[in-house]
PDB file of N, CA and C in Angstrom:
ATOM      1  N   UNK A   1       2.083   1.458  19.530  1.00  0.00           N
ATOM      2  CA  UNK A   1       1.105   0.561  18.938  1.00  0.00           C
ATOM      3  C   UNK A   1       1.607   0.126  17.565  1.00  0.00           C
ATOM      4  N   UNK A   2       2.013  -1.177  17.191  1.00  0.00           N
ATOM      5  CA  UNK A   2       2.306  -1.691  16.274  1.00  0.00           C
ATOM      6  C   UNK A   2       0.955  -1.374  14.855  1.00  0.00           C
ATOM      7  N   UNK A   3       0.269  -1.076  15.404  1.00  0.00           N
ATOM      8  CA  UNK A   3      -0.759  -1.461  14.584  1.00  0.00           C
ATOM      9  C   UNK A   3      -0.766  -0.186  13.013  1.00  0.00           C
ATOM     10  N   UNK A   4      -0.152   1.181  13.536  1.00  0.00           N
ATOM     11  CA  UNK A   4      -0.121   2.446  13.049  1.00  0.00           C
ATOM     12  C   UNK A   4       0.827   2.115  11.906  1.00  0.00           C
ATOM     13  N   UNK A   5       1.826   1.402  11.311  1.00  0.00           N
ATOM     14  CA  UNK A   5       2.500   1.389  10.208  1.00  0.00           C
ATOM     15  C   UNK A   5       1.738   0.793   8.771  1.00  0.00           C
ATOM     16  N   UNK A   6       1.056  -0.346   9.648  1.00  0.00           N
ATOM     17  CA  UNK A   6      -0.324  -1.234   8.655  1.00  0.00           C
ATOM     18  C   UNK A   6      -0.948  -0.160   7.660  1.00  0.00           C
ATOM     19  N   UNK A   7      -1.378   0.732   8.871  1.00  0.00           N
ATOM     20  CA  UNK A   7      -2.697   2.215   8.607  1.00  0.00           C
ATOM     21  C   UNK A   7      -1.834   2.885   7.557  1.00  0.00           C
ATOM     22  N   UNK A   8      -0.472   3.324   8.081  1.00  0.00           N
ATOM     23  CA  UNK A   8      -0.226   4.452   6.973  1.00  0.00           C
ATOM     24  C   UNK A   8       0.007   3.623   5.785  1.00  0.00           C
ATOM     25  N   UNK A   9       0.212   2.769   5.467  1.00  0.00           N
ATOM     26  CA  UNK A   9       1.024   1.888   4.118  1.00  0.00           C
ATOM     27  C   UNK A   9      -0.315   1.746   3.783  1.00  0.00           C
ATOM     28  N   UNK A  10      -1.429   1.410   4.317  1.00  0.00           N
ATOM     29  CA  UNK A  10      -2.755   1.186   3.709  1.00  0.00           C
ATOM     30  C   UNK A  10      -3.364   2.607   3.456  1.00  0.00           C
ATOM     31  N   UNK A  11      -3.017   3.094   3.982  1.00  0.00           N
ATOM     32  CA  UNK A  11      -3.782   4.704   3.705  1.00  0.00           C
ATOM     33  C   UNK A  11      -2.873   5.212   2.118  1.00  0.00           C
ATOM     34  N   UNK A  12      -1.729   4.933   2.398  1.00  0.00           N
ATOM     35  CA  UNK A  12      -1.229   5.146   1.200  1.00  0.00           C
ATOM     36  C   UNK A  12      -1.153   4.431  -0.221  1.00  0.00           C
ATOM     37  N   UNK A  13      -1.548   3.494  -0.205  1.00  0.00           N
ATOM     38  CA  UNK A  13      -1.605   2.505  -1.152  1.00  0.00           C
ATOM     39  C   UNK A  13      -3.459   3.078  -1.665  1.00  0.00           C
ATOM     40  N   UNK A  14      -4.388   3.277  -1.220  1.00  0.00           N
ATOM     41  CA  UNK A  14      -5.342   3.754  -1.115  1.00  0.00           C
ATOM     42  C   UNK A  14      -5.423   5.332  -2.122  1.00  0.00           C
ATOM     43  N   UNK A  15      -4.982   6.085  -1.143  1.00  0.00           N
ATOM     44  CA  UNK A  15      -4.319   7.502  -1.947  1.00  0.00           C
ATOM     45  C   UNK A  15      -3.767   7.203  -3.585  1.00  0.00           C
ATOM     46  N   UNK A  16      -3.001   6.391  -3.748  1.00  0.00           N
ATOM     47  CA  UNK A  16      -2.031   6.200  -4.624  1.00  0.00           C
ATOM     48  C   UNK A  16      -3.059   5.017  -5.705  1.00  0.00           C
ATOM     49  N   UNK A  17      -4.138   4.680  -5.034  1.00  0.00           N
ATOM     50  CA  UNK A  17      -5.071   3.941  -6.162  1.00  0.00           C
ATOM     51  C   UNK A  17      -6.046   4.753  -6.711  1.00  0.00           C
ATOM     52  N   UNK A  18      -6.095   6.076  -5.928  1.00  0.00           N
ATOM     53  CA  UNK A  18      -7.326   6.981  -6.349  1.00  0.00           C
ATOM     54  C   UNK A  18      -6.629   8.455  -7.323  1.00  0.00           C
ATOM     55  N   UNK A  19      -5.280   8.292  -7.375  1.00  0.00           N
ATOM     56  CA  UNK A  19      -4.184   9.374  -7.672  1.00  0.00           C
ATOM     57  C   UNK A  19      -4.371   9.220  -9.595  1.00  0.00           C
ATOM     58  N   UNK A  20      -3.983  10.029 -10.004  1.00  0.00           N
ATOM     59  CA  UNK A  20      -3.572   9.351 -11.116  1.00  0.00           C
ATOM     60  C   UNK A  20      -2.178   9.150 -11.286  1.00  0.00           C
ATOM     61  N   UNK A  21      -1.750   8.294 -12.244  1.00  0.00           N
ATOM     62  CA  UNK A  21      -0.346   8.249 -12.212  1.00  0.00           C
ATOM     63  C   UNK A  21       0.615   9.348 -12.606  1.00  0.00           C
ATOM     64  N   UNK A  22       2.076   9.352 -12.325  1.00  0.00           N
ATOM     65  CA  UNK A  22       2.845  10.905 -12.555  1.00  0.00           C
ATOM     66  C   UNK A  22       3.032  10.964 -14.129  1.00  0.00           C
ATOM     67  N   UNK A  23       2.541  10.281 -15.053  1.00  0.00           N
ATOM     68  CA  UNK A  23       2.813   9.877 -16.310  1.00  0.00           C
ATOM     69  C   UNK A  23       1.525  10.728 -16.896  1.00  0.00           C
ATOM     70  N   UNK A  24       0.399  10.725 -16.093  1.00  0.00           N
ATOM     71  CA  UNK A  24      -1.234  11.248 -17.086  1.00  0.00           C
ATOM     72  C   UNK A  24      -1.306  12.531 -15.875  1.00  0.00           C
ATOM     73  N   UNK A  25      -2.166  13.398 -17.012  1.00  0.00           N
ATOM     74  CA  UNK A  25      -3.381  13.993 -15.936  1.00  0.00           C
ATOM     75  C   UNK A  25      -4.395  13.429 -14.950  1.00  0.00           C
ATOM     76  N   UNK A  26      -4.794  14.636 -14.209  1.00  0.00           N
ATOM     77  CA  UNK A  26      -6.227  13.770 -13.480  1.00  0.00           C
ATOM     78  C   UNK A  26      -6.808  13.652 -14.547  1.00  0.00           C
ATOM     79  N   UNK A  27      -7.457  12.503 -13.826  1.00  0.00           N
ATOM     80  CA  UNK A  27      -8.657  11.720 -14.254  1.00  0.00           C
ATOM     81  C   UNK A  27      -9.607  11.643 -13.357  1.00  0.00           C
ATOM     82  N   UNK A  28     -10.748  12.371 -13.045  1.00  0.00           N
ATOM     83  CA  UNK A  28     -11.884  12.254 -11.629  1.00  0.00           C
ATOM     84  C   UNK A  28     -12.621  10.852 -12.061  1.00  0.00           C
ATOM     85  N   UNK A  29     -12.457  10.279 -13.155  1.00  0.00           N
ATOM     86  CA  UNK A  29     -13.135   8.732 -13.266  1.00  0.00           C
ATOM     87  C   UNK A  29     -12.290   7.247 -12.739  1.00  0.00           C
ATOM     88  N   UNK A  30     -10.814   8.102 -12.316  1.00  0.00           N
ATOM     89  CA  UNK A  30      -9.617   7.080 -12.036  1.00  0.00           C
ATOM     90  C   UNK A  30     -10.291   6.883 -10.456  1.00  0.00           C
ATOM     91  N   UNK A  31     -10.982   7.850  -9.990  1.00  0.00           N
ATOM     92  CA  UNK A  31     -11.496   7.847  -8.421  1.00  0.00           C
ATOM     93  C   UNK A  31     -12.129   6.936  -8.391  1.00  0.00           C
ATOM     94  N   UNK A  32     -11.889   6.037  -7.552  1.00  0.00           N
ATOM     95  CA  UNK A  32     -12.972   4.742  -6.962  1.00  0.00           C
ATOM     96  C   UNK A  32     -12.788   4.246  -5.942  1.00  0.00           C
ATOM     97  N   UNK A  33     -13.525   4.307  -5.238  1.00  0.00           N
ATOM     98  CA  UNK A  33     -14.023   3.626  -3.738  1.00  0.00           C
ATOM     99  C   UNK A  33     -14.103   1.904  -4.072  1.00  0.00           C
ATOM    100  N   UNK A  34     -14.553   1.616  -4.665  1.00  0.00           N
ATOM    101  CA  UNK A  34     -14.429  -0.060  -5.326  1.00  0.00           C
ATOM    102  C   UNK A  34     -12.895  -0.389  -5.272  1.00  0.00           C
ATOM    103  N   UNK A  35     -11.916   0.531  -5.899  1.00  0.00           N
ATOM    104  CA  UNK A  35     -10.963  -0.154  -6.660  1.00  0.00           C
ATOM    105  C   UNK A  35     -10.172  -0.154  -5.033  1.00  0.00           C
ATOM    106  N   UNK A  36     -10.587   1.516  -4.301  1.00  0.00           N
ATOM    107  CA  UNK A  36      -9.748   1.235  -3.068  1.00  0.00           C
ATOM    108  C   UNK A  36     -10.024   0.393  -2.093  1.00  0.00           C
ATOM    109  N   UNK A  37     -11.134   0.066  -1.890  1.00  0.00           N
ATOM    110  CA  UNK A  37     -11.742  -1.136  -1.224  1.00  0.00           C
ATOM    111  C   UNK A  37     -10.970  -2.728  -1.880  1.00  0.00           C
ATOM    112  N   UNK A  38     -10.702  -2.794  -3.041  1.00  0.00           N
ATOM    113  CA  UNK A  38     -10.060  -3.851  -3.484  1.00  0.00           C
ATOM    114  C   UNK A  38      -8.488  -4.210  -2.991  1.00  0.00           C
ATOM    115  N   UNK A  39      -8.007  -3.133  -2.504  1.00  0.00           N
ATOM    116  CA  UNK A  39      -6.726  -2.960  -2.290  1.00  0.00           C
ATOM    117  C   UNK A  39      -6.586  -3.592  -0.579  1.00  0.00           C
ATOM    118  N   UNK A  40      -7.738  -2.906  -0.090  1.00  0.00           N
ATOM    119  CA  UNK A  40      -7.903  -3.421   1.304  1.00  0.00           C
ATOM    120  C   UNK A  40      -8.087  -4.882   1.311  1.00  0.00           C
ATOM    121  N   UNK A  41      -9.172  -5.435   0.607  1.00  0.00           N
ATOM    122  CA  UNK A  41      -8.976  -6.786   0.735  1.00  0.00           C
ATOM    123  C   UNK A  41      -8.337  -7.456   0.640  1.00  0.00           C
ATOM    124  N   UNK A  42      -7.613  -7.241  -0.138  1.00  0.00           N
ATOM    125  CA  UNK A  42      -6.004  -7.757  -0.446  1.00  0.00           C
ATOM    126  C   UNK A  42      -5.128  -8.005   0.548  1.00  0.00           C
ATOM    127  N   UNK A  43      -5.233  -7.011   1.402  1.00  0.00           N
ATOM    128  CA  UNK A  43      -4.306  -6.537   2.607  1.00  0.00           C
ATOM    129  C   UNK A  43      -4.624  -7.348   3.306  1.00  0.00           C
ATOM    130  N   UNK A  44      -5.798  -7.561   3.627  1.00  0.00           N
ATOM    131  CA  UNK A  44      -6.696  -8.142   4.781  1.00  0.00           C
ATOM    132  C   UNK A  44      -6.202  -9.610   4.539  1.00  0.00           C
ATOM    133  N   UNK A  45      -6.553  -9.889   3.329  1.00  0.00           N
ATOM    134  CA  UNK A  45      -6.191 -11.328   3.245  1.00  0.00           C
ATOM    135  C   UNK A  45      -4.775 -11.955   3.514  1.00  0.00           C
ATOM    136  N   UNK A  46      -4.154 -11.148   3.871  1.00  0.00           N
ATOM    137  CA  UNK A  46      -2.820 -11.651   4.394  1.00  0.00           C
ATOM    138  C   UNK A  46      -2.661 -12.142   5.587  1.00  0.00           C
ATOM    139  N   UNK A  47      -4.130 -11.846   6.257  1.00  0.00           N
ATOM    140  CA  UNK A  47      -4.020 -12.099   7.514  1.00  0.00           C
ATOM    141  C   UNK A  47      -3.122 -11.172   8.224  1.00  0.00           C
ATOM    142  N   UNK A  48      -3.267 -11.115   9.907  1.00  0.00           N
ATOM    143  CA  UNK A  48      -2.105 -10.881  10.831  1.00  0.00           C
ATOM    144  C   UNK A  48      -0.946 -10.335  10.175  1.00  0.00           C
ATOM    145  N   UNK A  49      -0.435  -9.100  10.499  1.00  0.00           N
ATOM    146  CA  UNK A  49       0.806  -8.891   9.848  1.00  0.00           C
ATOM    147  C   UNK A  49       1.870  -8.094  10.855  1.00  0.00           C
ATOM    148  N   UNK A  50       1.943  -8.963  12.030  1.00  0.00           N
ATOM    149  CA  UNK A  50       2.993  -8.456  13.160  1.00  0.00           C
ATOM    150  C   UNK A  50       4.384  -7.801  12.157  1.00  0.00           C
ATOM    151  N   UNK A  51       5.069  -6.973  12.548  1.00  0.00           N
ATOM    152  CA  UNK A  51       6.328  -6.739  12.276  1.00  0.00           C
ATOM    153  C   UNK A  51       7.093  -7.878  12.123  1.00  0.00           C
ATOM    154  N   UNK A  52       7.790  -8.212  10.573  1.00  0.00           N
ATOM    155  CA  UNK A  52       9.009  -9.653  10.740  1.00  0.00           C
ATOM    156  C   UNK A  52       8.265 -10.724  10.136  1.00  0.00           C
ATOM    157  N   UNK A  53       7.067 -10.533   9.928  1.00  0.00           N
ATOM    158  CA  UNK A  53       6.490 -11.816   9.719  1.00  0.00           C
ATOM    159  C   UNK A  53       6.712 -12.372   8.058  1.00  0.00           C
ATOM    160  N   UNK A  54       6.050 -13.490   7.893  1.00  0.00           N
ATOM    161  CA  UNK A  54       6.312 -13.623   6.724  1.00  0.00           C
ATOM    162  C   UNK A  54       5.083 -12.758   5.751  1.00  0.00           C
ATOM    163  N   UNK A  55       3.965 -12.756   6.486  1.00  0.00           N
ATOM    164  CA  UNK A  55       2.323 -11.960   6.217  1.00  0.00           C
ATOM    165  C   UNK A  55       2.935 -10.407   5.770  1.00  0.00           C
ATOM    166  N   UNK A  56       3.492  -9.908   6.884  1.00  0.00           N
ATOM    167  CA  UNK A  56       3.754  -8.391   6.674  1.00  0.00           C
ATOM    168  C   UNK A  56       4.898  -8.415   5.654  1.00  0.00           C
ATOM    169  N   UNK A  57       5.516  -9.352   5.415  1.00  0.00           N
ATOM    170  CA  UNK A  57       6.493  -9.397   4.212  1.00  0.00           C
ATOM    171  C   UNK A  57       5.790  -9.259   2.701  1.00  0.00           C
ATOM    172  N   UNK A  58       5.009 -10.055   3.096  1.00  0.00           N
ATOM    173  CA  UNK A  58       4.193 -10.355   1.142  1.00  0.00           C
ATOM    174  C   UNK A  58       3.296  -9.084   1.648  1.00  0.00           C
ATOM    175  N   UNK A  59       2.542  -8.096   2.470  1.00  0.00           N
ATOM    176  CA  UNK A  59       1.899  -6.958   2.176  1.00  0.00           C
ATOM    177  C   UNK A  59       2.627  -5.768   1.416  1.00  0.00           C
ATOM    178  N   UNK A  60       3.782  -6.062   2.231  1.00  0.00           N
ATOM    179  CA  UNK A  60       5.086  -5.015   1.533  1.00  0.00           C
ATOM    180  C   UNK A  60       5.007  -5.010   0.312  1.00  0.00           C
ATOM    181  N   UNK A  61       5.344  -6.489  -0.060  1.00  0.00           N
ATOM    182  CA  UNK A  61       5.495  -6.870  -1.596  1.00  0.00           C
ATOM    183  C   UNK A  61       4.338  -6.592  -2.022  1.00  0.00           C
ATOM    184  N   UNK A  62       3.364  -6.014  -2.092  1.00  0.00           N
ATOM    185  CA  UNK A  62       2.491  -6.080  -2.912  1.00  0.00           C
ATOM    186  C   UNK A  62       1.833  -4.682  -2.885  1.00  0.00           C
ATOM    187  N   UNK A  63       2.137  -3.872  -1.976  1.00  0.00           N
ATOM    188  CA  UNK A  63       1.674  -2.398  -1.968  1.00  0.00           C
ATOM    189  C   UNK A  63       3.406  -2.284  -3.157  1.00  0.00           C
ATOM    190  N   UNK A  64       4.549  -2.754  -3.128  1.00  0.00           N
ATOM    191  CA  UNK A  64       5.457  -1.786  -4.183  1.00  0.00           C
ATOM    192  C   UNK A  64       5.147  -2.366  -5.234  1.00  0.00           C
ATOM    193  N   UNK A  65       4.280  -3.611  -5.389  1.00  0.00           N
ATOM    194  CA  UNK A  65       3.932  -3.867  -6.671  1.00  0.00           C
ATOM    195  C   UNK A  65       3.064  -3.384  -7.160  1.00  0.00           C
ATOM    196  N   UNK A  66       1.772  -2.443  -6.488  1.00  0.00           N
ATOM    197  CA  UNK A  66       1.009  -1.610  -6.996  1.00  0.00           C
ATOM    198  C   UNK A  66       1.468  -0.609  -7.160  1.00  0.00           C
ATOM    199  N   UNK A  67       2.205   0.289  -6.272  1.00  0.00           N
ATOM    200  CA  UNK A  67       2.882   1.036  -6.658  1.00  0.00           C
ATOM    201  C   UNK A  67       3.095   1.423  -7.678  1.00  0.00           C
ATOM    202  N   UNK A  68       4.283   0.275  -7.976  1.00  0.00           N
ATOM    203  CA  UNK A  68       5.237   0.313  -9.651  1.00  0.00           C
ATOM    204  C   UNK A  68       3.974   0.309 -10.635  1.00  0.00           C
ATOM    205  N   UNK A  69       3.230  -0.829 -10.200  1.00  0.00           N
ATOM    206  CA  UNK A  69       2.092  -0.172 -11.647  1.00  0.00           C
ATOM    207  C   UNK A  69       1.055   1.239 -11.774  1.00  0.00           C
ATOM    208  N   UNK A  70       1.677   1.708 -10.691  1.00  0.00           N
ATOM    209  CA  UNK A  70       0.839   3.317 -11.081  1.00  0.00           C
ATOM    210  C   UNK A  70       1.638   4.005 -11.400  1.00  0.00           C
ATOM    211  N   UNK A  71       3.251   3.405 -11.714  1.00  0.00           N
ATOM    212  CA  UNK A  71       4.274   4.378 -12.398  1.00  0.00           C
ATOM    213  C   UNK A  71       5.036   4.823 -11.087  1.00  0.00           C
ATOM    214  N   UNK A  72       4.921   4.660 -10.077  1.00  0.00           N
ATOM    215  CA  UNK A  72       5.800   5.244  -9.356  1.00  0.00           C
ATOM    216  C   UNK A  72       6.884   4.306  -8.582  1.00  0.00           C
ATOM    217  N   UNK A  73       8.244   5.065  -8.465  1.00  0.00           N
ATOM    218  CA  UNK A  73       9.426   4.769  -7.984  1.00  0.00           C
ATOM    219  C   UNK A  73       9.679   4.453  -6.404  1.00  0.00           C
ATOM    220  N   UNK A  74       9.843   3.331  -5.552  1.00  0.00           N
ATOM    221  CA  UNK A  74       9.610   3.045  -4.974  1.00  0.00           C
ATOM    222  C   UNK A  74      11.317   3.084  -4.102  1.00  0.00           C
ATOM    223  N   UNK A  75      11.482   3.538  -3.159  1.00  0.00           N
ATOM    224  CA  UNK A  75      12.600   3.387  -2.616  1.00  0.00           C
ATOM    225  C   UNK A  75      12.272   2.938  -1.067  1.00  0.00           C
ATOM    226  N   UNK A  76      13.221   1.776  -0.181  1.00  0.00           N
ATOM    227  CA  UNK A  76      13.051   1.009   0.470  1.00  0.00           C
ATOM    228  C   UNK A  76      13.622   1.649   1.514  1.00  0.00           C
ATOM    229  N   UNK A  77      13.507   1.718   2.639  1.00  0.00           N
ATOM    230  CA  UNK A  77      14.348   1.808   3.699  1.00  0.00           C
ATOM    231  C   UNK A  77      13.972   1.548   4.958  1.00  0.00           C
ATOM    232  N   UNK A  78      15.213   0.270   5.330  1.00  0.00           N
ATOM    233  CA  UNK A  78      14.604  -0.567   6.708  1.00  0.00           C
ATOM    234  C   UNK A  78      15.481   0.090   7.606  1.00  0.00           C
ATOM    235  N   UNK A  79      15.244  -0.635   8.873  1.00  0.00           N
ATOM    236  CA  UNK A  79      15.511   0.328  10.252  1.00  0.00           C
ATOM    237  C   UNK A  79      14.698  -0.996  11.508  1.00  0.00           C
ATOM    238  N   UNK A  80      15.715  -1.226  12.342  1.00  0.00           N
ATOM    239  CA  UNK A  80      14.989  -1.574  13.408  1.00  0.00           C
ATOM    240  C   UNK A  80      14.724  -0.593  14.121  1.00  0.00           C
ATOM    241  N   UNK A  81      13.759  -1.094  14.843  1.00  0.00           N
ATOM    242  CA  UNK A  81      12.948  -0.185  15.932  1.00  0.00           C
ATOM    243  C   UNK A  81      13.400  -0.287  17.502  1.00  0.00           C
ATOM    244  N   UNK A  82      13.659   0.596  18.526  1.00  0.00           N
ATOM    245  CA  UNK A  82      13.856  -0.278  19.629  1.00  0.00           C
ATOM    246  C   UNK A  82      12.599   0.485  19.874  1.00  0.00           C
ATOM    247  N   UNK A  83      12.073  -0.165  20.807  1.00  0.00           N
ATOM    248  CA  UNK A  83      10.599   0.287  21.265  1.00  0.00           C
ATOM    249  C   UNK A  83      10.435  -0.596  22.743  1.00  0.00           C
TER     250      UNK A  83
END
């Protein structure tokens, strides 16, 4: 099911909005259901994001651009799939 890579990159981008960054302590006020809900919409609005596409391209780009602004180091690694 194509659909399971979406989930984890969104599950993680999620995690990583409610985290604090590796730079501070926790913060239990950094926790928000709002801010992670914001992240989803984001996602969403990309529409459709089959594998290859140009959609699932700019989601990429934009979960390592949140990423990087929570301070963390982002390393890439592609791979086709045979499936």
């Amino acid at each position: 099911m194509r659909l399971a890579p979406t989930i984890s990159l969104t599950t993680l981008l999620i995690l990583c909005a409610c985290a604090p960054s590796p730079t501070s302590y926790f913060d239990a006020a950094a926790l928000s259901g709002e801010k992670a809900m914001e992240h989803v919409r984001a996602q969403v609005a990309f529409g459709p994001r089959p594998p290859g596409s140009p959609a699932s391209q700019k989601c990429r780009e934009y979960i390592v651009q949140q990423l990087h602004s929570f301070g963390y180091e982002v390393e890439q690694d592609s791979f086709d799939a045979d499936t």
